[in-house]
PDB file of N, CA and C in Angstrom:
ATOM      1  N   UNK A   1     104.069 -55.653 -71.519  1.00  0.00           N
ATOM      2  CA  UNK A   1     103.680 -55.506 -70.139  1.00  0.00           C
ATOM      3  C   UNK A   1     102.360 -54.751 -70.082  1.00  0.00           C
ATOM      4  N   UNK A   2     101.556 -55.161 -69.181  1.00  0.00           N
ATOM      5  CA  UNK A   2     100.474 -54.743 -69.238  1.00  0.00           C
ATOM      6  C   UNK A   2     100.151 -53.828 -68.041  1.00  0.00           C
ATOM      7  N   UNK A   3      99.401 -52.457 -67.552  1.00  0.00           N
ATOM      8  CA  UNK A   3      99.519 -51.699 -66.387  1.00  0.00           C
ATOM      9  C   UNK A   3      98.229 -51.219 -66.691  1.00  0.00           C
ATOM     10  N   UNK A   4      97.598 -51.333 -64.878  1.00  0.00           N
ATOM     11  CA  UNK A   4      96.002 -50.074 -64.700  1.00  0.00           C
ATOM     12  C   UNK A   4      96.898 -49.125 -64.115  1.00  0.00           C
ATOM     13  N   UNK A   5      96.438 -47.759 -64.611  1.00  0.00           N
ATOM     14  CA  UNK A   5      95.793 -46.650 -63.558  1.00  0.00           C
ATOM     15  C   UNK A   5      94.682 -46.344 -63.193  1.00  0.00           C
ATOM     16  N   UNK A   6      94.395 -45.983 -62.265  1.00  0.00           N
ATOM     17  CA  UNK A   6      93.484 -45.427 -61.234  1.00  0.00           C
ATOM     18  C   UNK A   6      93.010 -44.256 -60.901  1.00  0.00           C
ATOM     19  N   UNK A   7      93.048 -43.562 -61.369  1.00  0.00           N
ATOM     20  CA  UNK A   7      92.285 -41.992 -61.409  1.00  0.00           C
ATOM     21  C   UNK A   7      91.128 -41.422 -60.516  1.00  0.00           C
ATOM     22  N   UNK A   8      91.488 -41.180 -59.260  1.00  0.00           N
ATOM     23  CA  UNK A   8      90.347 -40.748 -58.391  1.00  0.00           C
ATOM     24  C   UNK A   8      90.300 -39.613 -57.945  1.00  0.00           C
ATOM     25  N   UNK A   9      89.142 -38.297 -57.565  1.00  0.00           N
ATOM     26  CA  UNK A   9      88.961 -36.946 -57.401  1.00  0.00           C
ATOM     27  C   UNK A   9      90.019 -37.604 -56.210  1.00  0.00           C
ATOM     28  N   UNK A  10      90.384 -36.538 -55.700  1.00  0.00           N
ATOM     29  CA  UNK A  10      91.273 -36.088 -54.318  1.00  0.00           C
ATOM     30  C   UNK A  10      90.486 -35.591 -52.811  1.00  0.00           C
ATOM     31  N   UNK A  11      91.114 -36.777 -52.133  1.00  0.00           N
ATOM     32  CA  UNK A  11      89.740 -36.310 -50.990  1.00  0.00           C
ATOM     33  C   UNK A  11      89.892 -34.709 -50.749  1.00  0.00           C
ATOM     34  N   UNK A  12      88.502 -34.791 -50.786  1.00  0.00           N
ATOM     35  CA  UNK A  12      87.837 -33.003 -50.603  1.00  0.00           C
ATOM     36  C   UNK A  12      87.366 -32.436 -51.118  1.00  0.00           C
ATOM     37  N   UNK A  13      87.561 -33.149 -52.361  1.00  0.00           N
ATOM     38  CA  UNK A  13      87.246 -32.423 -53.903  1.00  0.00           C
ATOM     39  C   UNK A  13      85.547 -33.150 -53.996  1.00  0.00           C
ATOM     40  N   UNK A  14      84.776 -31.931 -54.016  1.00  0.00           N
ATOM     41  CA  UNK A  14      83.502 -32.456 -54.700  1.00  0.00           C
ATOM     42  C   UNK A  14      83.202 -33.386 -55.757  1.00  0.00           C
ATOM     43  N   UNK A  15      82.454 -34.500 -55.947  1.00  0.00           N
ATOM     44  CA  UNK A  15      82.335 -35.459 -56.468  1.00  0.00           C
ATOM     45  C   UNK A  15      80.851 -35.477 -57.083  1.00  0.00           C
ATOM     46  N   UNK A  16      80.472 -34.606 -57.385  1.00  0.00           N
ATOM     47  CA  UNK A  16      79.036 -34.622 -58.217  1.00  0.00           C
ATOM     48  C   UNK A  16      78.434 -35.987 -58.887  1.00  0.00           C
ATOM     49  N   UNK A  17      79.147 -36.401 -59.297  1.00  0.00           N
ATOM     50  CA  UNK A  17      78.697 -37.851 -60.073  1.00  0.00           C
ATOM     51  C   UNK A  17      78.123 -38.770 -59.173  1.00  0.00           C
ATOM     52  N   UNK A  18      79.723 -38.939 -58.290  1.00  0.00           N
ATOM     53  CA  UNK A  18      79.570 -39.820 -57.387  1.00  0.00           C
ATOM     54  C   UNK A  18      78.199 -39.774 -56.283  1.00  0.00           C
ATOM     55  N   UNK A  19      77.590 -38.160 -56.278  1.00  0.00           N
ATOM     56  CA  UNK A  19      76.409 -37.828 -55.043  1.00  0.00           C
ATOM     57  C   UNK A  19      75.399 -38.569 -56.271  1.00  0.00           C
ATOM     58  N   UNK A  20      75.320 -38.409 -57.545  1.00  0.00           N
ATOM     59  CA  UNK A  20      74.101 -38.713 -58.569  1.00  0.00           C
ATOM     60  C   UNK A  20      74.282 -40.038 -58.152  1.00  0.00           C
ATOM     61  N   UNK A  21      75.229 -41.187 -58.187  1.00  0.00           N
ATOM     62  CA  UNK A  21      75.376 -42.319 -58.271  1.00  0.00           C
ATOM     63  C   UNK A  21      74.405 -42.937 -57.026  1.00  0.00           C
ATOM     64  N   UNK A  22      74.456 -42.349 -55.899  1.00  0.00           N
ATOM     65  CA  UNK A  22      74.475 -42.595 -54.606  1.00  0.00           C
ATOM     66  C   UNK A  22      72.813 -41.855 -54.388  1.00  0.00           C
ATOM     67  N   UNK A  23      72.652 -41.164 -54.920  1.00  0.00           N
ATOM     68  CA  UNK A  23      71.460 -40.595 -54.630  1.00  0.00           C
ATOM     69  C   UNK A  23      70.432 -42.026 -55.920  1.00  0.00           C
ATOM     70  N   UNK A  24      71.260 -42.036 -56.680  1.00  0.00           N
ATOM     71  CA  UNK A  24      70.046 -42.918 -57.636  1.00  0.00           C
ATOM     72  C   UNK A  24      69.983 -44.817 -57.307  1.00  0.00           C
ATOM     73  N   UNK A  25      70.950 -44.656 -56.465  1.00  0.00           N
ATOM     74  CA  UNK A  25      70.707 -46.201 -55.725  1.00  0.00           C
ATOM     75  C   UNK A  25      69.803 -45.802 -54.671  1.00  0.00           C
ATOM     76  N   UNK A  26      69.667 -45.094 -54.408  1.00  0.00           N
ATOM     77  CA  UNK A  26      68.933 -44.795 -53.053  1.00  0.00           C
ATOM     78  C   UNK A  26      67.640 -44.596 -53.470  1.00  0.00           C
ATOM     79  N   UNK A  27      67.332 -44.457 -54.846  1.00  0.00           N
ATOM     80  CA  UNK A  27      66.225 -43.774 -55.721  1.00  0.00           C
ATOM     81  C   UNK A  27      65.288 -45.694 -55.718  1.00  0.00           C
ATOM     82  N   UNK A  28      66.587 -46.708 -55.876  1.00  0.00           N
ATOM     83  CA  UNK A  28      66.357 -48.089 -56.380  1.00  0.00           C
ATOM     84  C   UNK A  28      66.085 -48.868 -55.301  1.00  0.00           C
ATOM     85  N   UNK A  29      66.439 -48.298 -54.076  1.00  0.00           N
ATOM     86  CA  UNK A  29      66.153 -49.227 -53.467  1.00  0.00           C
ATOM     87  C   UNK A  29      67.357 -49.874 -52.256  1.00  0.00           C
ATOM     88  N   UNK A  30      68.405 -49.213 -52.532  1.00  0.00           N
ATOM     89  CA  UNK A  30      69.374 -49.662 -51.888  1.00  0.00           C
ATOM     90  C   UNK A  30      69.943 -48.805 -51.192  1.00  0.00           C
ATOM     91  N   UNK A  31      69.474 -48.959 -50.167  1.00  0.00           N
ATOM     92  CA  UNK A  31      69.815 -47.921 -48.718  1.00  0.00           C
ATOM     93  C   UNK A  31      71.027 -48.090 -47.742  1.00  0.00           C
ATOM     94  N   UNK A  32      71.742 -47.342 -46.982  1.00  0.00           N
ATOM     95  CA  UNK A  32      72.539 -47.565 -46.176  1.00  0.00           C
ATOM     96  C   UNK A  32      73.868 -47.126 -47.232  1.00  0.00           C
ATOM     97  N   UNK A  33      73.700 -46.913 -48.374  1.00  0.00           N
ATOM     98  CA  UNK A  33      75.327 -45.998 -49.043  1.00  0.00           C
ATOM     99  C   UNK A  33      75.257 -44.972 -48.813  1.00  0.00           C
ATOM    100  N   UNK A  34      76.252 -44.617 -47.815  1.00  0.00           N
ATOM    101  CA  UNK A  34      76.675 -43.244 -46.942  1.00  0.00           C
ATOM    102  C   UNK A  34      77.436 -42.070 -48.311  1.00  0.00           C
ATOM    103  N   UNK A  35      78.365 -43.235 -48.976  1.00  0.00           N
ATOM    104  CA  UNK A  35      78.932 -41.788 -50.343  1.00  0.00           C
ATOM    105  C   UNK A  35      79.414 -42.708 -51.187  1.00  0.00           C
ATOM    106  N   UNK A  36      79.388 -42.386 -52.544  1.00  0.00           N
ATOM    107  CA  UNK A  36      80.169 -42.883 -53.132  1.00  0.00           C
ATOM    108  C   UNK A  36      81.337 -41.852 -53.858  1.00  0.00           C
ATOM    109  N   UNK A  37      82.118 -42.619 -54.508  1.00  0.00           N
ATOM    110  CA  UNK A  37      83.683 -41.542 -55.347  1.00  0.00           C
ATOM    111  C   UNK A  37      83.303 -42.748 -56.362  1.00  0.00           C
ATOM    112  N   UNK A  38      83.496 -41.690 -57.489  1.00  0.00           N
ATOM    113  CA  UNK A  38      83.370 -42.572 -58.837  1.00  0.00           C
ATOM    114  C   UNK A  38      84.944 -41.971 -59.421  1.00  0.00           C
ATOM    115  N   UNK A  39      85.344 -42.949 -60.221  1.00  0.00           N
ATOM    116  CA  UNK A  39      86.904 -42.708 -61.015  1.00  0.00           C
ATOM    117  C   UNK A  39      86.825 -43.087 -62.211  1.00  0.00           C
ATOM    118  N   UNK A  40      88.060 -43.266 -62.526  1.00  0.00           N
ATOM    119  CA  UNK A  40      88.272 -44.260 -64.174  1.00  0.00           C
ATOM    120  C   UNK A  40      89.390 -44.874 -64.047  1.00  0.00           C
ATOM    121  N   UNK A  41      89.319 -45.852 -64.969  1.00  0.00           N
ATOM    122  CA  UNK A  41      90.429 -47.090 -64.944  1.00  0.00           C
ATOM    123  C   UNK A  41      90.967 -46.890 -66.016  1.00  0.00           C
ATOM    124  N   UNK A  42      91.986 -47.160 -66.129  1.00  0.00           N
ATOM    125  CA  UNK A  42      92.636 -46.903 -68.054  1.00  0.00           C
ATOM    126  C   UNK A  42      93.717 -48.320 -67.774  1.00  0.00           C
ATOM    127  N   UNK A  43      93.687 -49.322 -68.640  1.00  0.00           N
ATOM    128  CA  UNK A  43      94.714 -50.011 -68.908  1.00  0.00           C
ATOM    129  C   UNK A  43      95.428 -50.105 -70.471  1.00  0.00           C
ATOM    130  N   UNK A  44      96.509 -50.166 -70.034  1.00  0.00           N
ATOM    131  CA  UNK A  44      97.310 -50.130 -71.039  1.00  0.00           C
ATOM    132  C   UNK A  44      98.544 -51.444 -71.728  1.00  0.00           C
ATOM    133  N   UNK A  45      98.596 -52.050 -72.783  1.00  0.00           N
ATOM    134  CA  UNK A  45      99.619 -52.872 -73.432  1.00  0.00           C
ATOM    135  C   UNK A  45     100.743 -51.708 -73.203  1.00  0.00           C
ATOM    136  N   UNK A  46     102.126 -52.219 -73.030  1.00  0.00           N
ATOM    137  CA  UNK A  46     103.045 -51.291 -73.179  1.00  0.00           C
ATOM    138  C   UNK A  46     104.310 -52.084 -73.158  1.00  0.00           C
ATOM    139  N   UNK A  47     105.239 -52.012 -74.689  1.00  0.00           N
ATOM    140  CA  UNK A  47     106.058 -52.649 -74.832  1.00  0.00           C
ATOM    141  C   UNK A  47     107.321 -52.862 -74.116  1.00  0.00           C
ATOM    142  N   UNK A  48     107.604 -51.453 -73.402  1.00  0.00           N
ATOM    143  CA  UNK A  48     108.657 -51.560 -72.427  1.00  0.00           C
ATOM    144  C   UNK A  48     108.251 -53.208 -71.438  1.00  0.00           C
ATOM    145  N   UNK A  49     109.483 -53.412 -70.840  1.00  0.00           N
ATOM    146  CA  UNK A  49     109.393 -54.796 -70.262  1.00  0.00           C
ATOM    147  C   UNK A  49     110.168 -54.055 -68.969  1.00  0.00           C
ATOM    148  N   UNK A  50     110.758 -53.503 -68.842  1.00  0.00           N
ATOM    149  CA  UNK A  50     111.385 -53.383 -67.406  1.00  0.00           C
ATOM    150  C   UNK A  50     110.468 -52.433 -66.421  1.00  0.00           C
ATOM    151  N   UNK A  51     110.542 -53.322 -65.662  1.00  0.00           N
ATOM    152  CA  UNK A  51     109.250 -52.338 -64.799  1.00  0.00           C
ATOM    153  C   UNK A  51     109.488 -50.996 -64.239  1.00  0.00           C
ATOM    154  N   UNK A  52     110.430 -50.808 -64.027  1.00  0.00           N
ATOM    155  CA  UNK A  52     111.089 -49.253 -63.536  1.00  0.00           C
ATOM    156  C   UNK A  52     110.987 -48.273 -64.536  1.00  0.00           C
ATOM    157  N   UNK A  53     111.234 -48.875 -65.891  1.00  0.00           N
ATOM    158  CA  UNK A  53     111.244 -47.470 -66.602  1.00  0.00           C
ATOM    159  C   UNK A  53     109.550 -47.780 -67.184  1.00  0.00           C
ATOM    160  N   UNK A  54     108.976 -48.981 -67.072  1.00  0.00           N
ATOM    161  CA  UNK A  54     107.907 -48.766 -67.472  1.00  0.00           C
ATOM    162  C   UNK A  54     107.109 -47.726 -66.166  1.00  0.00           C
ATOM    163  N   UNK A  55     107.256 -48.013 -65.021  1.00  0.00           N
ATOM    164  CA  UNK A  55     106.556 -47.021 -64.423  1.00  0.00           C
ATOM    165  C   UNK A  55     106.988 -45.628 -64.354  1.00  0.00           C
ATOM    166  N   UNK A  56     108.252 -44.931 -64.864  1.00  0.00           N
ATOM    167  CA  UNK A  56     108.389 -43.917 -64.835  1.00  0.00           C
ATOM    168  C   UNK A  56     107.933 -43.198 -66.337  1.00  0.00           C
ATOM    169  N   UNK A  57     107.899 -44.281 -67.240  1.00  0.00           N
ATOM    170  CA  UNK A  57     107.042 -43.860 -68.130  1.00  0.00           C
ATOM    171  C   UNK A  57     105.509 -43.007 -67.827  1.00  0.00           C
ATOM    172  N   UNK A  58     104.776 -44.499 -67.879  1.00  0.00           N
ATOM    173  CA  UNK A  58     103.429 -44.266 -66.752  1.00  0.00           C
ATOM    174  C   UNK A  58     103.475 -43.178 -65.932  1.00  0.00           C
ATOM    175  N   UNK A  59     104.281 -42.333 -65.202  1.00  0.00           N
ATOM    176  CA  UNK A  59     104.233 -41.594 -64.175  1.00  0.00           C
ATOM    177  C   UNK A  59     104.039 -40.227 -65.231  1.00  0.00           C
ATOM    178  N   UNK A  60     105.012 -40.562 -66.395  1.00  0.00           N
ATOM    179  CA  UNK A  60     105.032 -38.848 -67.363  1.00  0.00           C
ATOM    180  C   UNK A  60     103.456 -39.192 -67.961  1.00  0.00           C
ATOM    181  N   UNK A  61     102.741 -39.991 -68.262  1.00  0.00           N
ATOM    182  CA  UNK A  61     101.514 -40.371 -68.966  1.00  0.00           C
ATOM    183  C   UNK A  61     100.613 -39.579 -67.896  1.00  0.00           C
ATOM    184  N   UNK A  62     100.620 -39.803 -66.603  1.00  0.00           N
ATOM    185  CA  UNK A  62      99.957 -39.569 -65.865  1.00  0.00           C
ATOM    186  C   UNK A  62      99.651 -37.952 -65.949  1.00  0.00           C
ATOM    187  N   UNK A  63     101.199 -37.287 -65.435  1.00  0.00           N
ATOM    188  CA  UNK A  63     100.953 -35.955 -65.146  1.00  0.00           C
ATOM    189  C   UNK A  63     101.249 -35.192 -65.896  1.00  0.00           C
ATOM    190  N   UNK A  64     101.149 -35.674 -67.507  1.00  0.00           N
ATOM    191  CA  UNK A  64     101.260 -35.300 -68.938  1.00  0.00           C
ATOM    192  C   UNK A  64      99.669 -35.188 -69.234  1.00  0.00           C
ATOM    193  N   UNK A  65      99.142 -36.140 -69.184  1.00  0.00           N
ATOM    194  CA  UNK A  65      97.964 -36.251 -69.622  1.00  0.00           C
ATOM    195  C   UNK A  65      96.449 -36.932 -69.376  1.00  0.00           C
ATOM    196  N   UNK A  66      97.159 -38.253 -68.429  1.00  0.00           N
ATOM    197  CA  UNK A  66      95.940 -38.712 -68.092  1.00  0.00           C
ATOM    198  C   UNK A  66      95.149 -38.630 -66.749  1.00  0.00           C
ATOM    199  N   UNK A  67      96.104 -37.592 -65.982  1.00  0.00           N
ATOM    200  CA  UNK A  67      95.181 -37.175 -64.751  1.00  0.00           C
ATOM    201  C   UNK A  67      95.158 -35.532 -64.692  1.00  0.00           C
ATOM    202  N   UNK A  68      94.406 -35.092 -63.971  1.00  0.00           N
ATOM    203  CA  UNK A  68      94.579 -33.769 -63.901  1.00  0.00           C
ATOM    204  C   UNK A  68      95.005 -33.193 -61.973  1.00  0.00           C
ATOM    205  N   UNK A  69      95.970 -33.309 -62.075  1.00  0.00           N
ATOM    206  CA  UNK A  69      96.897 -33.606 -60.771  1.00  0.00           C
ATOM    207  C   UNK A  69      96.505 -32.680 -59.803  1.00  0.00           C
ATOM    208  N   UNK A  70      95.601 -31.544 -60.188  1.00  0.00           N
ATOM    209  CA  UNK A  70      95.156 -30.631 -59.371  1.00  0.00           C
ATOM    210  C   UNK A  70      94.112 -30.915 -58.386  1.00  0.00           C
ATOM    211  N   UNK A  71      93.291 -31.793 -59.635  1.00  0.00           N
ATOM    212  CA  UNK A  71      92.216 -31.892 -58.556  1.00  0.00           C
ATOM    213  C   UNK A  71      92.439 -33.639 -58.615  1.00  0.00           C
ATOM    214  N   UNK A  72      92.804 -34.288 -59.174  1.00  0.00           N
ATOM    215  CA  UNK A  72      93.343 -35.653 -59.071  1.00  0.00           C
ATOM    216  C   UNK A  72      93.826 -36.682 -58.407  1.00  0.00           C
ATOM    217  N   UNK A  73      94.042 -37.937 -58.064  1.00  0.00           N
ATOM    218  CA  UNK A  73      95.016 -38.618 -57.654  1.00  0.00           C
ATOM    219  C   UNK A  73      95.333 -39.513 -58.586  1.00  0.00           C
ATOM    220  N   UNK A  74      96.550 -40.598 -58.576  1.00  0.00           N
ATOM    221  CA  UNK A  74      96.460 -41.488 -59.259  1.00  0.00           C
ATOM    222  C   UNK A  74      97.675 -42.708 -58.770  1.00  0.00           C
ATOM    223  N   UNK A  75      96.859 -43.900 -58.991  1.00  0.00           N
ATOM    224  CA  UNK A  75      98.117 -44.984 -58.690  1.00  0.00           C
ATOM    225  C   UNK A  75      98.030 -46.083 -59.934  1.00  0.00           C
ATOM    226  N   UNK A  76      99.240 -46.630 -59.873  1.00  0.00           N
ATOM    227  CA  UNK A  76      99.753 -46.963 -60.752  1.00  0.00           C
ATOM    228  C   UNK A  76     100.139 -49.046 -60.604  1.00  0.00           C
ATOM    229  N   UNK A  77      99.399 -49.515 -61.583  1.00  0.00           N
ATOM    230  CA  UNK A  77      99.805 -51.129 -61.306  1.00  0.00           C
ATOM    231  C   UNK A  77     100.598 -51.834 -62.695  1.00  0.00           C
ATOM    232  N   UNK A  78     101.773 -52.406 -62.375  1.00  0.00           N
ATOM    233  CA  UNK A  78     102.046 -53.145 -63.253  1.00  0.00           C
ATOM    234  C   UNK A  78     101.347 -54.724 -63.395  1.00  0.00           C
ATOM    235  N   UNK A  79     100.715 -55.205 -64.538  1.00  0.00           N
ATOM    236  CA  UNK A  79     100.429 -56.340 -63.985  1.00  0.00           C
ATOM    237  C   UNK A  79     100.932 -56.981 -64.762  1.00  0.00           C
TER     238      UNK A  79
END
């Protein structure tokens, strides 16, 4: 079974990247982007097949290790 997560700052949370991103399109030429939020995608092969325990897997991955839940969000897709 195959699954994305989604990893995005938490609205409120300063996004530094995302102002560089947005400031350097604006640098190029492309006007009218009010903000951007930059994230990361992580997909994963994962042998479990039942989708329930595969997402409660995924859920300990998450707030084990691959998000940082403080300042974080994250959602979760089986595909």
């Amino acid at each position: 079974m195959k699954a994305r997560v989604t990893i995005m700052l938490k609205d409120g949370v300063l996004d530094p990247q995302g102002e560089a991103i947005r400031h350097a399109l604006a640098g190029l030429g492309h006007k009218g982007v009010d903000g951007v939020r930059q994230g990361k995608i992580i997909e994963l092969d994962l042998a479990e097949t039942d989708p329930d325990t595969a997402r409660t897997e995924l859920t300990r991955m998450c707030e084990g290790l691959l998000a940082n839940t403080v300042i974080e969000k994250y959602s979760i897709e089986l595909l």
